[in-house]
ModelCIF file with pLDDT and N, C-alpha, C, O atoms, coordinates in Angstrom:
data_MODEL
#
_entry.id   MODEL 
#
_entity.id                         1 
_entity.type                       polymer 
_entity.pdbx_number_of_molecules   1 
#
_entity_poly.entity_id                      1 
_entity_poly.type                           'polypeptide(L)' 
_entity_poly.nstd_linkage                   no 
_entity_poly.nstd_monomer                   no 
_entity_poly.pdbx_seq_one_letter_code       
;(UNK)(UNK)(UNK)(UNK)(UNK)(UNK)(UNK)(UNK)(UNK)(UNK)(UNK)(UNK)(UNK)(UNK)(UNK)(UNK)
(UNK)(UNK)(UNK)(UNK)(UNK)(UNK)(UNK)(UNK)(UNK)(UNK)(UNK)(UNK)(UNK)(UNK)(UNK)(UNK)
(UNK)(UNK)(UNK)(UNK)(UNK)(UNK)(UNK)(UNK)(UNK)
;
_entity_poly.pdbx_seq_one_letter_code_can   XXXXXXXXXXXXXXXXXXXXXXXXXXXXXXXXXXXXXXXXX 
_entity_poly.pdbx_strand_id                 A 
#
loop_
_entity_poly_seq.entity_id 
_entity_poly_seq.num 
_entity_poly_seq.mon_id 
_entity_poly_seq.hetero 
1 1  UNK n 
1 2  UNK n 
1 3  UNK n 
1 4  UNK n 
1 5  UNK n 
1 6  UNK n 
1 7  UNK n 
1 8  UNK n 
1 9  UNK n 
1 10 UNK n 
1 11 UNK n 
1 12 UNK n 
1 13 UNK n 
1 14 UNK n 
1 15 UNK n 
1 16 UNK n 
1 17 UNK n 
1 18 UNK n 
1 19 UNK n 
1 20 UNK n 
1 21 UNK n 
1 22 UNK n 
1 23 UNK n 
1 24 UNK n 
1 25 UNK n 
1 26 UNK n 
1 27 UNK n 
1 28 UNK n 
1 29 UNK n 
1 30 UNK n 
1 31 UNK n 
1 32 UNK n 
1 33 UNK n 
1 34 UNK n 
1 35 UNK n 
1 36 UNK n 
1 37 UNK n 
1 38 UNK n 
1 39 UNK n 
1 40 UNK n 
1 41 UNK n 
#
_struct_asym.id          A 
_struct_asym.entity_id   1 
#
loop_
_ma_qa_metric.id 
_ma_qa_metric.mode 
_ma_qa_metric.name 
_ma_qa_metric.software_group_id 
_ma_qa_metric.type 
1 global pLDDT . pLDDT 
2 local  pLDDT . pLDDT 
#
_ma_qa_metric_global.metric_id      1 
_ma_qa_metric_global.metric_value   95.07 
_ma_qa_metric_global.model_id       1 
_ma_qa_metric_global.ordinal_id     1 
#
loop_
_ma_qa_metric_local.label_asym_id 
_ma_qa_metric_local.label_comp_id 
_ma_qa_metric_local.label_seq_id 
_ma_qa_metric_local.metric_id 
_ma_qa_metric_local.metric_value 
_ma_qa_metric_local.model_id 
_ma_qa_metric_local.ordinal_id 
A UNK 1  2 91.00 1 1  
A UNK 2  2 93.00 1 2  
A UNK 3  2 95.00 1 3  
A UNK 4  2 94.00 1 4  
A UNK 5  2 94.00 1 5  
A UNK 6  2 95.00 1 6  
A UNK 7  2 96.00 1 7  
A UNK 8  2 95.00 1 8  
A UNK 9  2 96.00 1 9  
A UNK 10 2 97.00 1 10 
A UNK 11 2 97.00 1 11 
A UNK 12 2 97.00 1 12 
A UNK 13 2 96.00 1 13 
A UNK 14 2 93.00 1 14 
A UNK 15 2 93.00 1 15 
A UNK 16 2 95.00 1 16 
A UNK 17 2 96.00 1 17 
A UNK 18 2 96.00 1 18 
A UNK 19 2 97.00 1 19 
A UNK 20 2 97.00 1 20 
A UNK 21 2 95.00 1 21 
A UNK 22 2 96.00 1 22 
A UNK 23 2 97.00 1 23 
A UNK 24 2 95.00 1 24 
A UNK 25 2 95.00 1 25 
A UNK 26 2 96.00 1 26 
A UNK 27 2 96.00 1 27 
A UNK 28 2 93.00 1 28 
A UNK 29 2 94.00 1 29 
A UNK 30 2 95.00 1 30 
A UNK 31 2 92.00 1 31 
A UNK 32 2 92.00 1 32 
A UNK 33 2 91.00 1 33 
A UNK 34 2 94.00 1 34 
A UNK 35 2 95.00 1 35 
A UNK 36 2 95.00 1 36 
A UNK 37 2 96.00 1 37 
A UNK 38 2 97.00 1 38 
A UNK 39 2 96.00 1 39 
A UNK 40 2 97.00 1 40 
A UNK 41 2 98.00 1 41 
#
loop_
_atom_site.group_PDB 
_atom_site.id 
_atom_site.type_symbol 
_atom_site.label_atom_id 
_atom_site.label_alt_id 
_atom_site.label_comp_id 
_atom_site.label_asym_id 
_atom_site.label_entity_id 
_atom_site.label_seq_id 
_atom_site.pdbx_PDB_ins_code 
_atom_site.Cartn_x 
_atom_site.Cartn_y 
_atom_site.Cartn_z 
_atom_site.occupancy 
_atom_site.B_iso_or_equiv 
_atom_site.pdbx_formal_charge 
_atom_site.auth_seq_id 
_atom_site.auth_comp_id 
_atom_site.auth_asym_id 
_atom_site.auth_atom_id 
_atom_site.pdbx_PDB_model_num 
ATOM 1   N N  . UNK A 1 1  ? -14.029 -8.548  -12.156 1.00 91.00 ? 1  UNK A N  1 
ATOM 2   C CA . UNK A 1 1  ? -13.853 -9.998  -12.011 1.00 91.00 ? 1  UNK A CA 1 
ATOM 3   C C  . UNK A 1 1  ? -12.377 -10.361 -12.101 1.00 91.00 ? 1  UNK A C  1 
ATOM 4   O O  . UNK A 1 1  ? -11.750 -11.221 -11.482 1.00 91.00 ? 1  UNK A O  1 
ATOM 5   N N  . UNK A 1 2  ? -11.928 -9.378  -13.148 1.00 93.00 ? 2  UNK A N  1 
ATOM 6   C CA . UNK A 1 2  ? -10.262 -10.255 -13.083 1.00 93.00 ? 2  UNK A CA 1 
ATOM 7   C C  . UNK A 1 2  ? -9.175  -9.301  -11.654 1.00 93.00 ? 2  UNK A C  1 
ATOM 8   O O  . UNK A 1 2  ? -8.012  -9.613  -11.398 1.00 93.00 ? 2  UNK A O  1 
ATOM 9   N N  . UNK A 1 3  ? -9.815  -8.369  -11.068 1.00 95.00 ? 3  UNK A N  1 
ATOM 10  C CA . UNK A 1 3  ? -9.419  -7.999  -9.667  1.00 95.00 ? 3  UNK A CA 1 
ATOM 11  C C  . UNK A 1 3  ? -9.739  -9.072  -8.466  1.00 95.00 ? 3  UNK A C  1 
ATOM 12  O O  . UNK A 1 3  ? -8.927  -9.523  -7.659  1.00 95.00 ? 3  UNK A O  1 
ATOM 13  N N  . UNK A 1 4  ? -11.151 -9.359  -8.567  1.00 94.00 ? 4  UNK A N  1 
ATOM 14  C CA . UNK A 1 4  ? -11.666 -10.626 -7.550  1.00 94.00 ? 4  UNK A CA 1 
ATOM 15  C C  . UNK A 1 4  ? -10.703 -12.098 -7.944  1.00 94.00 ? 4  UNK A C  1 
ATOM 16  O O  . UNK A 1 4  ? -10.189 -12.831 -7.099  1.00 94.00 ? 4  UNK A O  1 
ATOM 17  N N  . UNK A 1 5  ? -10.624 -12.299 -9.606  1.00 94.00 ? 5  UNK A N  1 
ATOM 18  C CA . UNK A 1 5  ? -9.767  -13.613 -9.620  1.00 94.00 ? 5  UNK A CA 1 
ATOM 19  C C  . UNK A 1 5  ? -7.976  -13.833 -9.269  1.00 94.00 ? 5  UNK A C  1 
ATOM 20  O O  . UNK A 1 5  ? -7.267  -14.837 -9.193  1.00 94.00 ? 5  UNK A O  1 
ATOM 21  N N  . UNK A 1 6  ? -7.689  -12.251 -9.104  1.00 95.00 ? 6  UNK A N  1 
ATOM 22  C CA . UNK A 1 6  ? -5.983  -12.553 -8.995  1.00 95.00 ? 6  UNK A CA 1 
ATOM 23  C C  . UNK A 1 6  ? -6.446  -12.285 -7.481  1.00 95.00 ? 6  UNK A C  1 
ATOM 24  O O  . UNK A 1 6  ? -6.082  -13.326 -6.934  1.00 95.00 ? 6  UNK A O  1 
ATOM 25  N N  . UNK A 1 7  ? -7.026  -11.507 -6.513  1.00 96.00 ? 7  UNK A N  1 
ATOM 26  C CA . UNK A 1 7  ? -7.150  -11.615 -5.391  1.00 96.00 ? 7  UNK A CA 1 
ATOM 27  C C  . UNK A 1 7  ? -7.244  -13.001 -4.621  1.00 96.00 ? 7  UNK A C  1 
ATOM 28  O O  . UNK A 1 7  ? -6.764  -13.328 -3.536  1.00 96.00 ? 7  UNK A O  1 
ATOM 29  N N  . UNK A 1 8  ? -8.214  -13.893 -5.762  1.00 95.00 ? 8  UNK A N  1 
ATOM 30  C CA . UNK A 1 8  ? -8.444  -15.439 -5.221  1.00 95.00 ? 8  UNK A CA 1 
ATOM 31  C C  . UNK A 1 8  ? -7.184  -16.380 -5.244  1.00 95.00 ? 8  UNK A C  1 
ATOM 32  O O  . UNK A 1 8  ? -6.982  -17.269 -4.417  1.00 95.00 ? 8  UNK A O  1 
ATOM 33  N N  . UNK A 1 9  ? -6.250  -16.022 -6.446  1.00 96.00 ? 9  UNK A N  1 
ATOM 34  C CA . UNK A 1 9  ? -4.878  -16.627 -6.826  1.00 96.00 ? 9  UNK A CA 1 
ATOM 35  C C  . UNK A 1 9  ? -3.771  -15.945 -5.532  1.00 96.00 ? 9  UNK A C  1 
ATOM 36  O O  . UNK A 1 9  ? -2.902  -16.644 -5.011  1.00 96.00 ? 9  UNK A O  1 
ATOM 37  N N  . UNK A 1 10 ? -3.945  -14.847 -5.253  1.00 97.00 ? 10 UNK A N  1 
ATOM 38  C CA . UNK A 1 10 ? -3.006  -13.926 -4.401  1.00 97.00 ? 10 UNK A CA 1 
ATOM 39  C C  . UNK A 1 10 ? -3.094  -14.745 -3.006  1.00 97.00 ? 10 UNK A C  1 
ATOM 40  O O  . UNK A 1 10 ? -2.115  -15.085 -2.341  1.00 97.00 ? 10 UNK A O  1 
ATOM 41  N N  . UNK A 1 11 ? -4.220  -14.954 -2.744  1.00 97.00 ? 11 UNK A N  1 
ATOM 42  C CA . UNK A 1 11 ? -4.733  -15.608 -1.417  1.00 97.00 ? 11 UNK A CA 1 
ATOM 43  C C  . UNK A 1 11 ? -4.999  -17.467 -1.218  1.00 97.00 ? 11 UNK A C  1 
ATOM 44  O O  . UNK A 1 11 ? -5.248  -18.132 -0.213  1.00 97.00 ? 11 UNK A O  1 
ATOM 45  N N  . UNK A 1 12 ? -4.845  -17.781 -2.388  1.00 97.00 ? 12 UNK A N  1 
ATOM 46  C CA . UNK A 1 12 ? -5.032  -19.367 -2.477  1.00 97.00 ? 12 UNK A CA 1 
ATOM 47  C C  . UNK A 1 12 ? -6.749  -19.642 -1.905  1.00 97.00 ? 12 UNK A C  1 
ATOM 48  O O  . UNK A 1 12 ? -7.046  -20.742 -1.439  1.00 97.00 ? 12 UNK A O  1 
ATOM 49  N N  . UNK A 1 13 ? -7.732  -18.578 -2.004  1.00 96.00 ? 13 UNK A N  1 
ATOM 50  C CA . UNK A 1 13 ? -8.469  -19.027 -1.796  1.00 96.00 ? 13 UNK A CA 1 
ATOM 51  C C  . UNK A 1 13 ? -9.918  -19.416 -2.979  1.00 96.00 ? 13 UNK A C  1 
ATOM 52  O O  . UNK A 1 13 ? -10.587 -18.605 -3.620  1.00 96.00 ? 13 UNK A O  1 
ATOM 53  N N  . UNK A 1 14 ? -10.053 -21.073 -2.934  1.00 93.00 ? 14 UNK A N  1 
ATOM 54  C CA . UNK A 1 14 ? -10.695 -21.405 -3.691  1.00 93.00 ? 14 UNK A CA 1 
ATOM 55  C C  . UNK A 1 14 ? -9.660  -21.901 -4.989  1.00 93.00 ? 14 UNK A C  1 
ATOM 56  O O  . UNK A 1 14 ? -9.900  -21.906 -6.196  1.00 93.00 ? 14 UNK A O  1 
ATOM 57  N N  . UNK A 1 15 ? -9.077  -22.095 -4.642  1.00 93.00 ? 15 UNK A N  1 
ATOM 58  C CA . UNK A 1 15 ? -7.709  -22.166 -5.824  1.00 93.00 ? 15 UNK A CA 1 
ATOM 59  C C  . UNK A 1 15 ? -6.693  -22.477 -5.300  1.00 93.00 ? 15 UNK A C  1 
ATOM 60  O O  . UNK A 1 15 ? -6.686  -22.222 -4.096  1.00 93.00 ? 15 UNK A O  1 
ATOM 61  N N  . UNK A 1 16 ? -5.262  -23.207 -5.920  1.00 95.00 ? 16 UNK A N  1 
ATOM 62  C CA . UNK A 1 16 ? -4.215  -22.967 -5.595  1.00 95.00 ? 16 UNK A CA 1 
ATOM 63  C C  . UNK A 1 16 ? -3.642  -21.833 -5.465  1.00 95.00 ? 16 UNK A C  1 
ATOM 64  O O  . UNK A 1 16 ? -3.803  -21.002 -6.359  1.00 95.00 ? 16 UNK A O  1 
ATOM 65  N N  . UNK A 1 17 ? -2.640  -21.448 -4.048  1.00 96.00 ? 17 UNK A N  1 
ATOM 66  C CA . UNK A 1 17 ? -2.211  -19.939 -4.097  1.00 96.00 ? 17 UNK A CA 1 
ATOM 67  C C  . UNK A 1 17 ? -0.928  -19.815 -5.605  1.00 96.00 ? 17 UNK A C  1 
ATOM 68  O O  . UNK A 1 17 ? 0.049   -20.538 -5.798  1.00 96.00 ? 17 UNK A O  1 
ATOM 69  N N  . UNK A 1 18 ? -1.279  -18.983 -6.204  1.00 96.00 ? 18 UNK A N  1 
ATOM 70  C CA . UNK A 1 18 ? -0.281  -18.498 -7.219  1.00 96.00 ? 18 UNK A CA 1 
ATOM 71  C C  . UNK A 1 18 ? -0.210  -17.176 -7.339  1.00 96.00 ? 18 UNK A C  1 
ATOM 72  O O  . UNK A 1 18 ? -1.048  -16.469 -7.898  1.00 96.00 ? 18 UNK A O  1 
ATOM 73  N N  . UNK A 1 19 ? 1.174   -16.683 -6.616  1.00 97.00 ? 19 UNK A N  1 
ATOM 74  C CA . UNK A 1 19 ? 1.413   -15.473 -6.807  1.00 97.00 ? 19 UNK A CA 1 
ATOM 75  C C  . UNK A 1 19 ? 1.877   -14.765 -8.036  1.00 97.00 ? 19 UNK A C  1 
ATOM 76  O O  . UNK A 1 19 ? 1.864   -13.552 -8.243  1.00 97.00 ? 19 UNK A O  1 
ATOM 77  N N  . UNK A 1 20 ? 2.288   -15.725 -8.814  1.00 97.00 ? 20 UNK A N  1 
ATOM 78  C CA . UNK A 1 20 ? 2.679   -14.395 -10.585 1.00 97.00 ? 20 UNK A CA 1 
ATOM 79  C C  . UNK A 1 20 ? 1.862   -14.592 -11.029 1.00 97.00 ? 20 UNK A C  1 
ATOM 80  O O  . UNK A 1 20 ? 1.671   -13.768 -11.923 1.00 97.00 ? 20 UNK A O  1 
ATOM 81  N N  . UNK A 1 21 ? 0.653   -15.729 -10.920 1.00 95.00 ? 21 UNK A N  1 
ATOM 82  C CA . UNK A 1 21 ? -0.845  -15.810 -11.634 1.00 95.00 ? 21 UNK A CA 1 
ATOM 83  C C  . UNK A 1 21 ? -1.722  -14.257 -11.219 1.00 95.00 ? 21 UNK A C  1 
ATOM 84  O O  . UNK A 1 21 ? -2.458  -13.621 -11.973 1.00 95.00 ? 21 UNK A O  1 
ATOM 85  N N  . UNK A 1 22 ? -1.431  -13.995 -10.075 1.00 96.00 ? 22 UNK A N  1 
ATOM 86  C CA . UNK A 1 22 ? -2.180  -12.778 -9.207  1.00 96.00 ? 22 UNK A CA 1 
ATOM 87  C C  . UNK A 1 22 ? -1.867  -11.926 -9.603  1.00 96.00 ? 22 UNK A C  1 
ATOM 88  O O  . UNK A 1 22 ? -2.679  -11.054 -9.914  1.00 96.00 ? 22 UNK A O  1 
ATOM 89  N N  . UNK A 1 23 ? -0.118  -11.725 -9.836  1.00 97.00 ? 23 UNK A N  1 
ATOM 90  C CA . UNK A 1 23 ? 0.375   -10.274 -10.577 1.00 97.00 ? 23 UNK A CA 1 
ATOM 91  C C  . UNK A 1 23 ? 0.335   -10.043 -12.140 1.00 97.00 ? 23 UNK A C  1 
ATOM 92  O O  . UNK A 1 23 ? 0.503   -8.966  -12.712 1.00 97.00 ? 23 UNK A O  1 
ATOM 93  N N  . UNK A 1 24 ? 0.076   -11.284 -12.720 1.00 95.00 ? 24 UNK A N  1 
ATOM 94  C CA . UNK A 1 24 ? -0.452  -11.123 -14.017 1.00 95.00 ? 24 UNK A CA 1 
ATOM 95  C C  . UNK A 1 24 ? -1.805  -10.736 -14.122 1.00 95.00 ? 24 UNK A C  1 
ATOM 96  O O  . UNK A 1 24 ? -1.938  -9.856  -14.972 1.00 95.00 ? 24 UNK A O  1 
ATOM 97  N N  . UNK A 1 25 ? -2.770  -11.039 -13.618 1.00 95.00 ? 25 UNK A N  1 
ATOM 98  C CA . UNK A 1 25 ? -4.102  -10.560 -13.575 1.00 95.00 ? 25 UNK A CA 1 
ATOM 99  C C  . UNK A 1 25 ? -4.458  -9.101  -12.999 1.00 95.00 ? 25 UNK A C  1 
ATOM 100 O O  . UNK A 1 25 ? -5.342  -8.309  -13.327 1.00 95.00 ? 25 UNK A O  1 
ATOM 101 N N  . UNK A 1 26 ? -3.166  -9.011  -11.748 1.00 96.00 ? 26 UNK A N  1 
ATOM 102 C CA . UNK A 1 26 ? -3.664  -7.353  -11.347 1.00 96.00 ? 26 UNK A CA 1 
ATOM 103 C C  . UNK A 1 26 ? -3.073  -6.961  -12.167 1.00 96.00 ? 26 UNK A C  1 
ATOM 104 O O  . UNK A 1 26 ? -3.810  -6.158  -12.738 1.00 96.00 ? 26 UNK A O  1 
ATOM 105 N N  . UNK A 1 27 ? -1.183  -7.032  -13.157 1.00 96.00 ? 27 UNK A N  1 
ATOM 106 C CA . UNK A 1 27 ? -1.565  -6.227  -13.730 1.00 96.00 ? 27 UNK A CA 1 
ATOM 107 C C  . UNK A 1 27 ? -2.375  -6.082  -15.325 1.00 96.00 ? 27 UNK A C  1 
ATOM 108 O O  . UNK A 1 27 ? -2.511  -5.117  -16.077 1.00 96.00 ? 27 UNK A O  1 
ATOM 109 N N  . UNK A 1 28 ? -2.571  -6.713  -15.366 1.00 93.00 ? 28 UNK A N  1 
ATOM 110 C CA . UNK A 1 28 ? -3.978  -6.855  -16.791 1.00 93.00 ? 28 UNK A CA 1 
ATOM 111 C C  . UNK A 1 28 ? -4.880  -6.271  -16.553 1.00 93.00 ? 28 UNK A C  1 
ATOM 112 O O  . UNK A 1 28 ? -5.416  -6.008  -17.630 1.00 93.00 ? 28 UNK A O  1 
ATOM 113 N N  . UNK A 1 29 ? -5.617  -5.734  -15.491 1.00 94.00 ? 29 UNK A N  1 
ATOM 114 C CA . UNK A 1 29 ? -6.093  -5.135  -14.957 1.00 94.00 ? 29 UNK A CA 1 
ATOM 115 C C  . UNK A 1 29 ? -6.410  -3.569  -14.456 1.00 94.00 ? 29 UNK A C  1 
ATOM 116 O O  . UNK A 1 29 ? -7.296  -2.722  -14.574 1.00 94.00 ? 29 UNK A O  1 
ATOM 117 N N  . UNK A 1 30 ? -5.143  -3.737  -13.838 1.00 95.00 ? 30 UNK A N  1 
ATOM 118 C CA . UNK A 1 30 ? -4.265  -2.179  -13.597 1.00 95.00 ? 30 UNK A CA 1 
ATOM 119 C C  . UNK A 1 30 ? -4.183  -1.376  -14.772 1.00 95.00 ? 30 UNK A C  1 
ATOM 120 O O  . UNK A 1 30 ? -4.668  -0.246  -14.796 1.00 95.00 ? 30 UNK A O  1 
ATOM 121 N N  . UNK A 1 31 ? -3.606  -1.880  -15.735 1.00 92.00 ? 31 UNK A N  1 
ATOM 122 C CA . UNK A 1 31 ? -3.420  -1.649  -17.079 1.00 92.00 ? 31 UNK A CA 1 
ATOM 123 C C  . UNK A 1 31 ? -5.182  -0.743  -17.789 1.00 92.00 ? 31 UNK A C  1 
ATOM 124 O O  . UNK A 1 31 ? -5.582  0.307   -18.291 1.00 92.00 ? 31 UNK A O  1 
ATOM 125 N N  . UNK A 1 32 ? -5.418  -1.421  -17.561 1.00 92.00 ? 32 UNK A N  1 
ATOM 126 C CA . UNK A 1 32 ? -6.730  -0.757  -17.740 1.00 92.00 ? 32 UNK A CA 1 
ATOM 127 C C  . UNK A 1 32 ? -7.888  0.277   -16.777 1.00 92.00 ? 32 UNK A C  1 
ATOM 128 O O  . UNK A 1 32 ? -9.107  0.450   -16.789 1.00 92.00 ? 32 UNK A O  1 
ATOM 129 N N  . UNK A 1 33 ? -6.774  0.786   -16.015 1.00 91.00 ? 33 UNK A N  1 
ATOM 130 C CA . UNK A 1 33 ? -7.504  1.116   -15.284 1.00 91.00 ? 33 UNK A CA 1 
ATOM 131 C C  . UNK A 1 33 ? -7.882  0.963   -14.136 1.00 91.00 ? 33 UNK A C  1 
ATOM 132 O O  . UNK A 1 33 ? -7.947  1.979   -13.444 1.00 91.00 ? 33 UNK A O  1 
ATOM 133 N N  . UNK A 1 34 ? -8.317  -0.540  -13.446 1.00 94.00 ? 34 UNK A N  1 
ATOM 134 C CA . UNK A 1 34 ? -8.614  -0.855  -12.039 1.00 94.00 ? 34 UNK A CA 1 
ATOM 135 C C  . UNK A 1 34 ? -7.937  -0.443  -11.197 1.00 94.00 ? 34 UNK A C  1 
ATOM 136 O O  . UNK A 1 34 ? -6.986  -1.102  -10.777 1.00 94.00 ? 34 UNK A O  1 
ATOM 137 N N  . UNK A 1 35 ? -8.344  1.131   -10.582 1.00 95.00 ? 35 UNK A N  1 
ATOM 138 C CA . UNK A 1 35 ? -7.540  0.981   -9.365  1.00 95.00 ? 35 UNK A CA 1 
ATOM 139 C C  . UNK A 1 35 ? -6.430  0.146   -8.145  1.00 95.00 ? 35 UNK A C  1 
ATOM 140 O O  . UNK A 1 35 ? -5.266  0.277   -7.767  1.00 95.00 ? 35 UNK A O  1 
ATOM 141 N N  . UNK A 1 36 ? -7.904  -0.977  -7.764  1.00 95.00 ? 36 UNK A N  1 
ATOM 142 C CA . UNK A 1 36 ? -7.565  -1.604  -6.516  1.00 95.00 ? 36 UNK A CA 1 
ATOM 143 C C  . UNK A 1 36 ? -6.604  -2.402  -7.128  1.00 95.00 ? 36 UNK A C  1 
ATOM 144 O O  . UNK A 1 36 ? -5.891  -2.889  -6.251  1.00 95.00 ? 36 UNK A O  1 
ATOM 145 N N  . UNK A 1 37 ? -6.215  -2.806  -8.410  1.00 96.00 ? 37 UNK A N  1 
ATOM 146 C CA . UNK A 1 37 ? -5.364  -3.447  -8.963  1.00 96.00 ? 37 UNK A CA 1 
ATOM 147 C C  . UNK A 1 37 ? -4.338  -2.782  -8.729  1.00 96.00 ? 37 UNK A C  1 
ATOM 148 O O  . UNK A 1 37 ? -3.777  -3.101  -7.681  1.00 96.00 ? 37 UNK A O  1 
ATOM 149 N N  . UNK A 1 38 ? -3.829  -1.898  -9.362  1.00 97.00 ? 38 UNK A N  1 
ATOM 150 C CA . UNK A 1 38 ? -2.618  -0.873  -9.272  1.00 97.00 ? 38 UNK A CA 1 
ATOM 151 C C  . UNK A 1 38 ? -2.221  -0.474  -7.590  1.00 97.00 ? 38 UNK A C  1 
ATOM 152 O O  . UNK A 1 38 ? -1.101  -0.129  -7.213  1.00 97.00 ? 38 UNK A O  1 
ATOM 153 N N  . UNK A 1 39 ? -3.210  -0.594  -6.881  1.00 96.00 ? 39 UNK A N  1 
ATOM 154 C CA . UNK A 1 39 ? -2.570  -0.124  -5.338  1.00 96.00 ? 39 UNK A CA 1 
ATOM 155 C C  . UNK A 1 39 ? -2.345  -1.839  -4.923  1.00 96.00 ? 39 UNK A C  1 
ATOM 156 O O  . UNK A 1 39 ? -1.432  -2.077  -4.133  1.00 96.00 ? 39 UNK A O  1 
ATOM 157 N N  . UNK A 1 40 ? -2.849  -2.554  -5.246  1.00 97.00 ? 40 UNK A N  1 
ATOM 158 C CA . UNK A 1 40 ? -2.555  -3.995  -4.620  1.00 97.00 ? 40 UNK A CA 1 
ATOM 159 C C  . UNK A 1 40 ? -0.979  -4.206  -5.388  1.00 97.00 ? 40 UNK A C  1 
ATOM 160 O O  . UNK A 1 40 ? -0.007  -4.537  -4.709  1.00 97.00 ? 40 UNK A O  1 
ATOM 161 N N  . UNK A 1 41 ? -0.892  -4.002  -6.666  1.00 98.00 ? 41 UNK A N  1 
ATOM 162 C CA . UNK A 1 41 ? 0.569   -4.153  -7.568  1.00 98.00 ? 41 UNK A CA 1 
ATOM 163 C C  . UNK A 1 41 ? 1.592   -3.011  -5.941  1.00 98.00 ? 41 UNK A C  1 
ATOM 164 O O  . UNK A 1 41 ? 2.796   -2.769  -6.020  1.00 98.00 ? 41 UNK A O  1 
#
């Protein structure tokens, strides 16, 4: 979920676009592990 929510921030969709909102969440994410986080970072 927090890969799908910085993807939604990354893309402005459903949301305002916020890109350091996106890179804070992928990497919070990444950090733990999530792949698709770490290759999207």
């Amino acid at each position: 979920s927090m890969y799908l929510l910085a993807y939604l921030y990354e893309n402005g969709l459903g949301t305002e676009k916020d890109i350091d909102k996106a890179v804070e969440i992928y990497t919070a994410s990444g950090e733990k592990g999530v792949r698709g986080s770490l290759l999207r970072l």
